[in-house]
Protein backbone atom coordinates (compact mmCIF):
# COMPACT_ATOMS: atom_id res chain seq x y z
CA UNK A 1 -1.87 -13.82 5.32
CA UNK A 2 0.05 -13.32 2.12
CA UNK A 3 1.29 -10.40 3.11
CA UNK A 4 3.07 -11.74 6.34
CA UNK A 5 4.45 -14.37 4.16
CA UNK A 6 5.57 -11.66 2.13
CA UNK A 7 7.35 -10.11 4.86
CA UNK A 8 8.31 -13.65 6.34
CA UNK A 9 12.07 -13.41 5.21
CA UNK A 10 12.71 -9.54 5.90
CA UNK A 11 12.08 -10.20 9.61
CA UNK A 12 14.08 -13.25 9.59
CA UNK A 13 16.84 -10.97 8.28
CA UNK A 14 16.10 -8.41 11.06
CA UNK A 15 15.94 -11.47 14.15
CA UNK A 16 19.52 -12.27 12.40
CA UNK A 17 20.60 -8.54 13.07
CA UNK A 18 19.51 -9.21 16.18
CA UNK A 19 21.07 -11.79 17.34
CA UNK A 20 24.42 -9.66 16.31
CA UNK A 21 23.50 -7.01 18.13
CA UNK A 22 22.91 -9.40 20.98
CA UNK A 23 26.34 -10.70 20.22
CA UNK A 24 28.56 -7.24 20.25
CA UNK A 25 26.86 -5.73 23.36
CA UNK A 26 26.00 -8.80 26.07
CA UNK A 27 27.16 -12.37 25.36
CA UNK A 28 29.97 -13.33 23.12
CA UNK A 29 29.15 -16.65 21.97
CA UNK A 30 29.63 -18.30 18.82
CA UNK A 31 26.50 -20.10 18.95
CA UNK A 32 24.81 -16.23 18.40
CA UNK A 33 27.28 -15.53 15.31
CA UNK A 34 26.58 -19.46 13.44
CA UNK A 35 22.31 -18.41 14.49
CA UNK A 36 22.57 -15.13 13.13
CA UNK A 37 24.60 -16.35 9.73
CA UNK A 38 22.03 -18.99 9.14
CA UNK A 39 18.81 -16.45 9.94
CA UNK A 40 20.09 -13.80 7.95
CA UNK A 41 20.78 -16.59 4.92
CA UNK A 42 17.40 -18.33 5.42
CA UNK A 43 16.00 -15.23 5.25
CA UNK A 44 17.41 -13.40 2.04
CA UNK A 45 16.65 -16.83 0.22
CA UNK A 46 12.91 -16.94 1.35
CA UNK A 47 12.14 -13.41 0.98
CA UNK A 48 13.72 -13.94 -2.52
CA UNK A 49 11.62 -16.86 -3.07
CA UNK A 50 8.25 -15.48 -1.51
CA UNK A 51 8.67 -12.59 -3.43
CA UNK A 52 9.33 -14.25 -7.29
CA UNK A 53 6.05 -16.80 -6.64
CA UNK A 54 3.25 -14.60 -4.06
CA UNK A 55 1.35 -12.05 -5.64
């Protein structure tokens, strides 16, 4: 389990990369580009976090 919540904010990063991908290829929407900015944000901070306090 810790190790998922290890991981937890990496993969939020990647859904965030995602959703950009998403954005440049199929459906430009700015709904995708404010998601992705507050994924990819959400995530650096928590896998900063998870990473400084989990062992």
């Amino acid at each position: 389990m810790k190790t998922l919540l290890k991981y937890c904010g990496a993969i939020l990063v990647l859904i965030g990369v995602l959703c950009l991908v998403v954005y440049y290829f199929w459906v430009p929407s700015n709904a995708l580009l404010t998601s992705s900015l507050v994924l990819e944000a959400v995530g650096i901070i928590g896998y900063i976090i998870t990473n400084r306090y989990v062992e």
